[in-house]
PDB file of N, CA and C in Angstrom:
ATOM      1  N   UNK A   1     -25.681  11.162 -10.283  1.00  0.00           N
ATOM      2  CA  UNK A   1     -25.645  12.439  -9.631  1.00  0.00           C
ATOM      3  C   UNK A   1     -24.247  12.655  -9.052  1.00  0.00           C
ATOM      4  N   UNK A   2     -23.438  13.721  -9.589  1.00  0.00           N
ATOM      5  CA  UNK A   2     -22.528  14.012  -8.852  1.00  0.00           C
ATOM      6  C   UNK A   2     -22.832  15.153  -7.526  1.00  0.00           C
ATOM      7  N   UNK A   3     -21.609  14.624  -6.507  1.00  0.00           N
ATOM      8  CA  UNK A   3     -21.760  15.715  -5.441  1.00  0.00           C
ATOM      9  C   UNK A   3     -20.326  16.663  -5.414  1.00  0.00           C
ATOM     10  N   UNK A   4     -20.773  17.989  -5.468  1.00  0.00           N
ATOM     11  CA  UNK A   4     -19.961  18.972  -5.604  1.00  0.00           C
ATOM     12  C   UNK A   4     -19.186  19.415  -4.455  1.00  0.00           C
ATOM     13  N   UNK A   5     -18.382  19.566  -4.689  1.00  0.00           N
ATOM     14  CA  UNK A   5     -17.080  20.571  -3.337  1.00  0.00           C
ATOM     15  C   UNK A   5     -17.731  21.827  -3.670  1.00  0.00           C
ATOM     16  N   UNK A   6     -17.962  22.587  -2.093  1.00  0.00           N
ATOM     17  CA  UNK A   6     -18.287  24.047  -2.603  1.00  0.00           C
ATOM     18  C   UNK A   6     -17.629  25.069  -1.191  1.00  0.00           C
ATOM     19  N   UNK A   7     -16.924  25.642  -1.700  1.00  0.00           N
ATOM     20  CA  UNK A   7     -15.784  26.092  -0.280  1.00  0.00           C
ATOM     21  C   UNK A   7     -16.650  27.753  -0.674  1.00  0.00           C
ATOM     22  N   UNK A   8     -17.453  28.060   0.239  1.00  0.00           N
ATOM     23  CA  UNK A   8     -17.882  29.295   0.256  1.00  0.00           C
ATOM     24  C   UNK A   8     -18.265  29.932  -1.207  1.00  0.00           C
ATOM     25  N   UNK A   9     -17.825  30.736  -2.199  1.00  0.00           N
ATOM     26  CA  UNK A   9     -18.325  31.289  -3.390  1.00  0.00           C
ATOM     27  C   UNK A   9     -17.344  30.309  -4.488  1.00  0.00           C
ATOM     28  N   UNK A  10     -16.801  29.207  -4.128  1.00  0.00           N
ATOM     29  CA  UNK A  10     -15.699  28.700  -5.048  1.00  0.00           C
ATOM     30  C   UNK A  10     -16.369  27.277  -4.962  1.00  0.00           C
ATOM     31  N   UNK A  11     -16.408  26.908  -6.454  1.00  0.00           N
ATOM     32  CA  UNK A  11     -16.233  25.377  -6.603  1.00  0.00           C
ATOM     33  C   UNK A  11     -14.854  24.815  -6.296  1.00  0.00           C
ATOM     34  N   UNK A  12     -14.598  22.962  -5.858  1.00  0.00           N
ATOM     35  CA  UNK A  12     -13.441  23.171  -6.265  1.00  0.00           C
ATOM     36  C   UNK A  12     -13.502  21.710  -6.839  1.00  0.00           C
ATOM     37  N   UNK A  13     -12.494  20.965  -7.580  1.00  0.00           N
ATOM     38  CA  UNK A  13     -13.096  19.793  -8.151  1.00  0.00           C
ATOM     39  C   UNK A  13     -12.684  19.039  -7.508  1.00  0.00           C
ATOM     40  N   UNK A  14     -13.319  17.530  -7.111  1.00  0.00           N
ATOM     41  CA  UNK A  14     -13.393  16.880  -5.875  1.00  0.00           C
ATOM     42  C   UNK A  14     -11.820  15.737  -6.034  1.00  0.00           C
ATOM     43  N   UNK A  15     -11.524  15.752  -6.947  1.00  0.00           N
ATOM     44  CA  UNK A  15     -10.022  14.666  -7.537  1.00  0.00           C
ATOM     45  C   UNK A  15      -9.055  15.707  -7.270  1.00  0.00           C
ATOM     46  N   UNK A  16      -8.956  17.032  -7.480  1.00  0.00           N
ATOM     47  CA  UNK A  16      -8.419  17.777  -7.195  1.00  0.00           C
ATOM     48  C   UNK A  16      -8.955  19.182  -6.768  1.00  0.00           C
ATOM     49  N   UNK A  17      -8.613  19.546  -5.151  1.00  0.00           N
ATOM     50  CA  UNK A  17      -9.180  20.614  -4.913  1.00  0.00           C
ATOM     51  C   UNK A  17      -8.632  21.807  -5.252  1.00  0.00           C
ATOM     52  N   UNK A  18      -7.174  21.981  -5.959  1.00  0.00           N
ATOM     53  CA  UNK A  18      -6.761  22.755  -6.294  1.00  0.00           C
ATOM     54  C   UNK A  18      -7.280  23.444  -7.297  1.00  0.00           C
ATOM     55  N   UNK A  19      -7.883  22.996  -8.362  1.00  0.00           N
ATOM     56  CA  UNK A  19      -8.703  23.595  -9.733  1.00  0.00           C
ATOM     57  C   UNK A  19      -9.775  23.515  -9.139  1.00  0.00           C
ATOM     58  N   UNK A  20     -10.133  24.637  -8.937  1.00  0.00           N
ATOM     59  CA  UNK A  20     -11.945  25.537  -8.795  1.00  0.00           C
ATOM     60  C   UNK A  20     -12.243  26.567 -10.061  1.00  0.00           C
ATOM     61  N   UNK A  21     -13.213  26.853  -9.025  1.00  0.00           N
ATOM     62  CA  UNK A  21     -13.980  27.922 -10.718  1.00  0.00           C
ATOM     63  C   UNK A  21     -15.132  28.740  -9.632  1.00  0.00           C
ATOM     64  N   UNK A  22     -15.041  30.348  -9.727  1.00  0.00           N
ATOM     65  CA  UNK A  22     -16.300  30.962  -9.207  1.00  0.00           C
ATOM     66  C   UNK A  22     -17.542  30.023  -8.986  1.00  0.00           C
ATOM     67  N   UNK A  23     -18.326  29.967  -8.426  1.00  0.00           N
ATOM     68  CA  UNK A  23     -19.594  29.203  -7.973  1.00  0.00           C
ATOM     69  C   UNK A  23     -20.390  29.858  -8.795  1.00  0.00           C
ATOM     70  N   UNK A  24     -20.148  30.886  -9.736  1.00  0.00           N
ATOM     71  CA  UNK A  24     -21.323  31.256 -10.376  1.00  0.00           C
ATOM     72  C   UNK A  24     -21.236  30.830 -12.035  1.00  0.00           C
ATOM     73  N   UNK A  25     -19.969  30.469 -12.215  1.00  0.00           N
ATOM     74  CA  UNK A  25     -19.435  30.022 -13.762  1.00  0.00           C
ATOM     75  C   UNK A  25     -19.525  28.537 -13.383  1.00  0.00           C
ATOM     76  N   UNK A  26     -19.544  28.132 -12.383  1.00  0.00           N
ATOM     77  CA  UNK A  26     -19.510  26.482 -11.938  1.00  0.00           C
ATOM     78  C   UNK A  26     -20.922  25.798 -12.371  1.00  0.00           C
ATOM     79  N   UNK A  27     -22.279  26.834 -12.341  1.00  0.00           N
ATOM     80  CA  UNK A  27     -23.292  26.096 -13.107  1.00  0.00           C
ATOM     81  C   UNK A  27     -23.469  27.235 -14.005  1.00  0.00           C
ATOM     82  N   UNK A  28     -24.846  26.487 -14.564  1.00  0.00           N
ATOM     83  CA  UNK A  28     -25.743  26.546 -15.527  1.00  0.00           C
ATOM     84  C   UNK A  28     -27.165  26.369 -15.114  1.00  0.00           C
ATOM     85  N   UNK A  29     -28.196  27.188 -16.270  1.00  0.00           N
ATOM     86  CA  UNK A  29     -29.303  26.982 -15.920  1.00  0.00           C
ATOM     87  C   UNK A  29     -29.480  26.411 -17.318  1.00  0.00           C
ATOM     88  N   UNK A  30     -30.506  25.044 -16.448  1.00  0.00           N
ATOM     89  CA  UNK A  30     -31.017  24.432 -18.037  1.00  0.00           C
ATOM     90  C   UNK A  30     -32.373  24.841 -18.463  1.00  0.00           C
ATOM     91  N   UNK A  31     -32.892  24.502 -19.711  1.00  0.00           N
ATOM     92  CA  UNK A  31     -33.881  25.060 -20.379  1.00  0.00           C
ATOM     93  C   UNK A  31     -35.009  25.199 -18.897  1.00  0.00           C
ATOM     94  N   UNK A  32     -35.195  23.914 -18.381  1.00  0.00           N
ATOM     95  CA  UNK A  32     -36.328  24.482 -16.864  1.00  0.00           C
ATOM     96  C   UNK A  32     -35.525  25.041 -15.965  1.00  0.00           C
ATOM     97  N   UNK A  33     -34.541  25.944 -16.036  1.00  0.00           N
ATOM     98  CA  UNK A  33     -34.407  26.519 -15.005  1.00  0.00           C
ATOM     99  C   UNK A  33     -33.787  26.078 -13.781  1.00  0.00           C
ATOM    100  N   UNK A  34     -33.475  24.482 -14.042  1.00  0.00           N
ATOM    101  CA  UNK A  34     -32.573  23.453 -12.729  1.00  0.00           C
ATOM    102  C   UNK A  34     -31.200  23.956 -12.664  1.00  0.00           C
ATOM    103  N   UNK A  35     -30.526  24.600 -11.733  1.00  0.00           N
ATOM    104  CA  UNK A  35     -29.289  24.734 -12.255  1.00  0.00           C
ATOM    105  C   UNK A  35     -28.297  23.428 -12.137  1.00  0.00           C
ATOM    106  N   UNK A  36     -27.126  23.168 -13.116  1.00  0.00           N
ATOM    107  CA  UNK A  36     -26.678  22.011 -13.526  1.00  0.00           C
ATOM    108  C   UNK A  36     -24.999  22.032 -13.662  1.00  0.00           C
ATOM    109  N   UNK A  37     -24.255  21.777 -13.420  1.00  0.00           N
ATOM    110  CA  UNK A  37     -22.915  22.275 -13.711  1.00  0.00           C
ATOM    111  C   UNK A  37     -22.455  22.072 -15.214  1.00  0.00           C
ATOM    112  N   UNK A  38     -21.342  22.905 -15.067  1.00  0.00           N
ATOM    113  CA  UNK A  38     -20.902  23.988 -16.172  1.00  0.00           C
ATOM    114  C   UNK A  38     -20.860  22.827 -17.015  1.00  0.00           C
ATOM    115  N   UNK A  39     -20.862  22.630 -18.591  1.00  0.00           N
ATOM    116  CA  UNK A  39     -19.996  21.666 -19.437  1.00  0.00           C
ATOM    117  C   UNK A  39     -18.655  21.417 -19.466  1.00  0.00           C
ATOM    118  N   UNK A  40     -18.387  22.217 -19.093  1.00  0.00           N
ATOM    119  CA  UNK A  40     -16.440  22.176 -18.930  1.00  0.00           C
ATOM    120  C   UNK A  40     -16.174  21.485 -17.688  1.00  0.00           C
ATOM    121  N   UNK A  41     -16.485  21.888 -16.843  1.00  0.00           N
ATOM    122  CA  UNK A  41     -16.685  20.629 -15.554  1.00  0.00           C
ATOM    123  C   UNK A  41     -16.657  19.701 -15.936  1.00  0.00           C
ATOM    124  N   UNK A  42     -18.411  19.023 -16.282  1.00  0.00           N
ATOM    125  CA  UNK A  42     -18.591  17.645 -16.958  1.00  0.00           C
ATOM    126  C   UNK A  42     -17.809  17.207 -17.710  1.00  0.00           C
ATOM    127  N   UNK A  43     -16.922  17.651 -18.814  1.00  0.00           N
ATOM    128  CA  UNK A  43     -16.209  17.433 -19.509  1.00  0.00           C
ATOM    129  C   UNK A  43     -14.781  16.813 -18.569  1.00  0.00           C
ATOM    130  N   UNK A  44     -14.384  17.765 -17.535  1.00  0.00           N
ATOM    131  CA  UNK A  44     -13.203  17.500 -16.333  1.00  0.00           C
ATOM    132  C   UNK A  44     -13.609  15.781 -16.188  1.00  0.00           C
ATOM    133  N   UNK A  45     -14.716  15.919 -15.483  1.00  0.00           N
ATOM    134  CA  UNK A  45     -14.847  14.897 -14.515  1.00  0.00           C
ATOM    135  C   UNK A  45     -14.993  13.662 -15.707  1.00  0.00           C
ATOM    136  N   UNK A  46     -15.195  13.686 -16.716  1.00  0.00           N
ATOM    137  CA  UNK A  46     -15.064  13.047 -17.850  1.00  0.00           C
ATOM    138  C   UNK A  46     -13.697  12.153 -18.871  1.00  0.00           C
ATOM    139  N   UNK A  47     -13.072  13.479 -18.520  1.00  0.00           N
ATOM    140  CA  UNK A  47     -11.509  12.979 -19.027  1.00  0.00           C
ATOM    141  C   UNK A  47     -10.765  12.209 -18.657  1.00  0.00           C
ATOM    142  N   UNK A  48     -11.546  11.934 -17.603  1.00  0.00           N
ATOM    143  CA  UNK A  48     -10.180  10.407 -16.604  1.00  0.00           C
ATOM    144  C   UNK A  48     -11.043   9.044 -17.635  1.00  0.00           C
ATOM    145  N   UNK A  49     -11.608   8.799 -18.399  1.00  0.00           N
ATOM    146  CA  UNK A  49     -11.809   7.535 -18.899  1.00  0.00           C
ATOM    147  C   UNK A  49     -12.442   8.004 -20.475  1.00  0.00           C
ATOM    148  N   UNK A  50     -10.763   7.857 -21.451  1.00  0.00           N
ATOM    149  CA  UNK A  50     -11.191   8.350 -22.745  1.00  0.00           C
ATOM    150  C   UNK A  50     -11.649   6.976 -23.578  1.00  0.00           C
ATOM    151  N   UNK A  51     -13.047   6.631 -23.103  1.00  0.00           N
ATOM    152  CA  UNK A  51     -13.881   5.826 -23.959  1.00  0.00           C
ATOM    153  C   UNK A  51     -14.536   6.480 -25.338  1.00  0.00           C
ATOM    154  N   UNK A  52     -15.150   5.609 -25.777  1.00  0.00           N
ATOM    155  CA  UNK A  52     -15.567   6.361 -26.950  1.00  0.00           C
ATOM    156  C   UNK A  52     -16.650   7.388 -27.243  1.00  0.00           C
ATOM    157  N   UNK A  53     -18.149   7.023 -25.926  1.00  0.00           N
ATOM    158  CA  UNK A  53     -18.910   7.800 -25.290  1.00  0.00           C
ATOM    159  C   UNK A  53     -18.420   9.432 -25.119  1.00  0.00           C
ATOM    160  N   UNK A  54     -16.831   9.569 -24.000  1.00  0.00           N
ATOM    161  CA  UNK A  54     -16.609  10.656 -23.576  1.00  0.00           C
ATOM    162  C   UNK A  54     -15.775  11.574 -24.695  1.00  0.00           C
ATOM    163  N   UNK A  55     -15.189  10.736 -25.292  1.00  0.00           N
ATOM    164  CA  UNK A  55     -15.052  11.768 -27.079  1.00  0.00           C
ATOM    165  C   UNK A  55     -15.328  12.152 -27.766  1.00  0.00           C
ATOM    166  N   UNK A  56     -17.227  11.418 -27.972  1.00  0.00           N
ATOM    167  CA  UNK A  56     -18.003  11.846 -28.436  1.00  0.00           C
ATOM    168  C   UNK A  56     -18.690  13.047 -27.678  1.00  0.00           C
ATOM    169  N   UNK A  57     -18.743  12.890 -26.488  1.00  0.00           N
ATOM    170  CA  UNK A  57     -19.327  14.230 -25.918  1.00  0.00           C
ATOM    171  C   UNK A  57     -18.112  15.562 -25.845  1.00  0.00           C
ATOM    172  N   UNK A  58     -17.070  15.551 -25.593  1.00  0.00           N
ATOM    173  CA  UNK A  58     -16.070  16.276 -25.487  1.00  0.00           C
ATOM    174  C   UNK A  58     -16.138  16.959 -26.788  1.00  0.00           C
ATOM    175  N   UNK A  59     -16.184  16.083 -28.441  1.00  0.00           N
ATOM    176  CA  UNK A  59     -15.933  16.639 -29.739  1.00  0.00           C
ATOM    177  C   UNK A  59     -17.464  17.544 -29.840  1.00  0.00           C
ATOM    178  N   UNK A  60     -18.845  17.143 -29.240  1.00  0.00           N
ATOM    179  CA  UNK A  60     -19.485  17.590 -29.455  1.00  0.00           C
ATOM    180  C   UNK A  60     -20.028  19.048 -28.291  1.00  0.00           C
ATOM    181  N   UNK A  61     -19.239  18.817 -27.305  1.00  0.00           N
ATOM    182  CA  UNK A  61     -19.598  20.128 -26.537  1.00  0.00           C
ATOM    183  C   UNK A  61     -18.188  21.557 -26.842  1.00  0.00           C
ATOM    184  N   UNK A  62     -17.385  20.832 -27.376  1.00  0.00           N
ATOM    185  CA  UNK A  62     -16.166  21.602 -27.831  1.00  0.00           C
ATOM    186  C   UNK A  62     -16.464  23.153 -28.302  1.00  0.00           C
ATOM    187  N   UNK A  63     -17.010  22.476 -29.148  1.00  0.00           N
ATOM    188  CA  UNK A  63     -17.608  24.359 -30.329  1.00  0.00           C
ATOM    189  C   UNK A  63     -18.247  25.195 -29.680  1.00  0.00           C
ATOM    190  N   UNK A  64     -19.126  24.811 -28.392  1.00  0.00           N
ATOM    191  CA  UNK A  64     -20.326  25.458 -27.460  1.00  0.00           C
ATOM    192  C   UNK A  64     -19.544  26.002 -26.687  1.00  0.00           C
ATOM    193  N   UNK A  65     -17.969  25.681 -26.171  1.00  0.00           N
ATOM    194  CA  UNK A  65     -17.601  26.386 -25.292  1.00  0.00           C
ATOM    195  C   UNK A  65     -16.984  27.818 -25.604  1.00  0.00           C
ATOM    196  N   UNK A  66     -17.137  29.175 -24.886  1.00  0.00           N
ATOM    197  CA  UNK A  66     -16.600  30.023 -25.080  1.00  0.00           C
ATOM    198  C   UNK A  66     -15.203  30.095 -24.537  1.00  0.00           C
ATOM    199  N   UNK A  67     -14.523  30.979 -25.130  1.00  0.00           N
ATOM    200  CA  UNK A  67     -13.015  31.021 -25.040  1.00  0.00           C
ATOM    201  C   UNK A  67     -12.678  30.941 -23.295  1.00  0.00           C
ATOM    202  N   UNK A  68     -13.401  31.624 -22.696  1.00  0.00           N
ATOM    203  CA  UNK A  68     -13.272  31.508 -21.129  1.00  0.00           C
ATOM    204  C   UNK A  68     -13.309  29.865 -20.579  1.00  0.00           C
ATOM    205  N   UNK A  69     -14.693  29.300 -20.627  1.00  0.00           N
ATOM    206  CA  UNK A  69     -14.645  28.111 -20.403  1.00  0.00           C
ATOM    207  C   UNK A  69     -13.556  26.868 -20.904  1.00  0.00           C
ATOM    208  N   UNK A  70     -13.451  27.202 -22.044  1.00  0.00           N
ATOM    209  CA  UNK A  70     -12.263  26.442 -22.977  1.00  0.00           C
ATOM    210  C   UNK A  70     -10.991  26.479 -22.199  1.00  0.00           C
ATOM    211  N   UNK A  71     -10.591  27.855 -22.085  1.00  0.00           N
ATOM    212  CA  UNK A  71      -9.433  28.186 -21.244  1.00  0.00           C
ATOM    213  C   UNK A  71      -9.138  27.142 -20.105  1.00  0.00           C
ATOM    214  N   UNK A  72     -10.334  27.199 -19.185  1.00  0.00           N
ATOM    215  CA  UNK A  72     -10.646  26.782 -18.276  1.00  0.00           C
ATOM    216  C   UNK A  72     -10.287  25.050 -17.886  1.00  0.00           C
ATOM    217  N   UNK A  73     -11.143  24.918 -18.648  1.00  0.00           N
ATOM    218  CA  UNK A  73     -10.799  23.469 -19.235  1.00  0.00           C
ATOM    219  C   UNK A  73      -9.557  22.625 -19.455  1.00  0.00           C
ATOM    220  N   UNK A  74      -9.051  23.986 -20.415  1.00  0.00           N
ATOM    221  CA  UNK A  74      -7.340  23.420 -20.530  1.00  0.00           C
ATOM    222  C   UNK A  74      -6.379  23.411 -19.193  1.00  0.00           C
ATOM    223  N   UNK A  75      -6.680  24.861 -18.743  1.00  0.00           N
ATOM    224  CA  UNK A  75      -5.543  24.671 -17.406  1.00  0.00           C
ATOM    225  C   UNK A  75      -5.949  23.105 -16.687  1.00  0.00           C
ATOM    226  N   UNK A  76      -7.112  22.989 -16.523  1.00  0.00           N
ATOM    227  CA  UNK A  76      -7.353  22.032 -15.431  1.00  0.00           C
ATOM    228  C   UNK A  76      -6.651  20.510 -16.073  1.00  0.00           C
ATOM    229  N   UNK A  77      -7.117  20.230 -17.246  1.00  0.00           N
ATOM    230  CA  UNK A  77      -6.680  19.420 -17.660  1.00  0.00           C
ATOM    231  C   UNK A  77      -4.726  19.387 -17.950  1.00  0.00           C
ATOM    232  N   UNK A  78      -4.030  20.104 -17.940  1.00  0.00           N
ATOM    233  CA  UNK A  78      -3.311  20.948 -17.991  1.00  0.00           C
ATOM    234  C   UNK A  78      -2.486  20.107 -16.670  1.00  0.00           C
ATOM    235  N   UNK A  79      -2.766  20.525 -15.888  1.00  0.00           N
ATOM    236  CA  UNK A  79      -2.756  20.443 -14.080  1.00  0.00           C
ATOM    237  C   UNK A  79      -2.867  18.921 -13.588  1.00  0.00           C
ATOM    238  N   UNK A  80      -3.915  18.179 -14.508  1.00  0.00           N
ATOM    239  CA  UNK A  80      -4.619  17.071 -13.625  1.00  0.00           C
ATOM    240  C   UNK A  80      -3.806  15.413 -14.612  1.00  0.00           C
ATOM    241  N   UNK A  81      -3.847  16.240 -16.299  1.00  0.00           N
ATOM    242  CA  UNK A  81      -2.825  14.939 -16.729  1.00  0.00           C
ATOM    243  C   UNK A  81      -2.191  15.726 -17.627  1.00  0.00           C
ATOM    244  N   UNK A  82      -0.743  16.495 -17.747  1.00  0.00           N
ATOM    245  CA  UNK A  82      -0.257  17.232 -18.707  1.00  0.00           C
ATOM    246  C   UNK A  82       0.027  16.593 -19.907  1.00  0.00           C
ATOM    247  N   UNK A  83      -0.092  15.307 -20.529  1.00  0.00           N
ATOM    248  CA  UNK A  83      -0.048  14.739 -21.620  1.00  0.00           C
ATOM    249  C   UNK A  83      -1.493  14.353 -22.219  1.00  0.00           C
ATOM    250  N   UNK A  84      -2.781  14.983 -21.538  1.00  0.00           N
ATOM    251  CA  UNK A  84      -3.853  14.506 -21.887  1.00  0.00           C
ATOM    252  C   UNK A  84      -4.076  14.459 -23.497  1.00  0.00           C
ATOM    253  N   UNK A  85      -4.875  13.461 -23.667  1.00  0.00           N
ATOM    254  CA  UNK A  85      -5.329  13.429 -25.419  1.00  0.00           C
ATOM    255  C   UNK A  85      -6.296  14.538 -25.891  1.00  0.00           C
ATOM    256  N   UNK A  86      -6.799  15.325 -24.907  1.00  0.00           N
ATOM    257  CA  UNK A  86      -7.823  16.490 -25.347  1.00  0.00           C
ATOM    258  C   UNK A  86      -7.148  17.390 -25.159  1.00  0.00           C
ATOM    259  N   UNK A  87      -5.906  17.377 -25.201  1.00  0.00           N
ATOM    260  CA  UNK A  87      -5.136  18.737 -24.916  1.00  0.00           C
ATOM    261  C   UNK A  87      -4.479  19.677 -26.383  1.00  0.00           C
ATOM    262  N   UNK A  88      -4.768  18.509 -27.229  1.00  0.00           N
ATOM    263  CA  UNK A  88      -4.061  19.224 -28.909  1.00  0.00           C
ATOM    264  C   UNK A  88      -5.706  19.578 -29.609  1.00  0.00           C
ATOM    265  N   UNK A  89      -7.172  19.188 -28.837  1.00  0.00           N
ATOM    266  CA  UNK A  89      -8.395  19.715 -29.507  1.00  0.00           C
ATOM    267  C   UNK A  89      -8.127  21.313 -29.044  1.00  0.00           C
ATOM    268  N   UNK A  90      -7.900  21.012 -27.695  1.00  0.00           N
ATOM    269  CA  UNK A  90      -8.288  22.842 -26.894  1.00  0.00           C
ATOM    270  C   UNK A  90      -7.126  23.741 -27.573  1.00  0.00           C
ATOM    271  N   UNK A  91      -6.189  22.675 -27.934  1.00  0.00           N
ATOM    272  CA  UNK A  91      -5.413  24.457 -28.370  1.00  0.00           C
ATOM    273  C   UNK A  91      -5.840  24.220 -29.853  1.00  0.00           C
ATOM    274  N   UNK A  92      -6.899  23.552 -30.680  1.00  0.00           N
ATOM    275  CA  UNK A  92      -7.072  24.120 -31.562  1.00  0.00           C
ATOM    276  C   UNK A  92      -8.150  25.827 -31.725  1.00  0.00           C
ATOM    277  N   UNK A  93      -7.584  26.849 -32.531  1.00  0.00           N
ATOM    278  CA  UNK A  93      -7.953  28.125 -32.158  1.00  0.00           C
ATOM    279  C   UNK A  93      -9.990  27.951 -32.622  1.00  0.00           C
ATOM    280  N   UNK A  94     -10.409  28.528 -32.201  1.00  0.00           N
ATOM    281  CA  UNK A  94     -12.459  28.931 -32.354  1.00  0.00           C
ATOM    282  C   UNK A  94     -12.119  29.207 -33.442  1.00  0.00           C
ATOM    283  N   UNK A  95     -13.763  28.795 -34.087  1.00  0.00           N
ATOM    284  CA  UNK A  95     -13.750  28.965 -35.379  1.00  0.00           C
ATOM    285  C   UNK A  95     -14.417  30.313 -35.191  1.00  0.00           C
TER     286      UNK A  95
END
């Protein structure tokens, strides 16, 4: 279980409080209705240990993200390690 930073209507991410995201793009509702944070998040909090697990989830939540979230994703990662290894997937363009 992660615990979230939540500064009034703003997420912000807890390694760095500088990259937030609206509190309303910050989750998700899952099929029951739990709300759950965003995939692009998970993906954040993910990227500090590129095992083989988190590449596999990264290559497989990739395509699901819309151009907003993607975006999203990149700045932070962008911000948090500017040589990251998921940084030449995100600028590949949506199919």
């Amino acid at each position: 279980m992660l615990l979230n930073e939540i500064d009034g209507q703003t997420f912000r991410f807890r390694r760095d409080p500088a990259i937030t995201s609206p509190l309303e793009r910050a989750f998700i509702r899952a099929p029951g209705g739990i709300p759950i944070l965003a995939p692009e998040i998970v993906l954040l909090y993910k990227s500090g240990n590129l095992d083989a697990d988190n590449w596999s989830d990264f290559r497989a939540i990739l395509p699901a993200l819309d151009a907003g979230r993607r975006a999203w994703l990149r700045a932070a990662l962008a911000r948090q390690s500017p040589a990251h290894a998921w940084l030449a997937e995100l600028d590949t363009p949506l199919a």
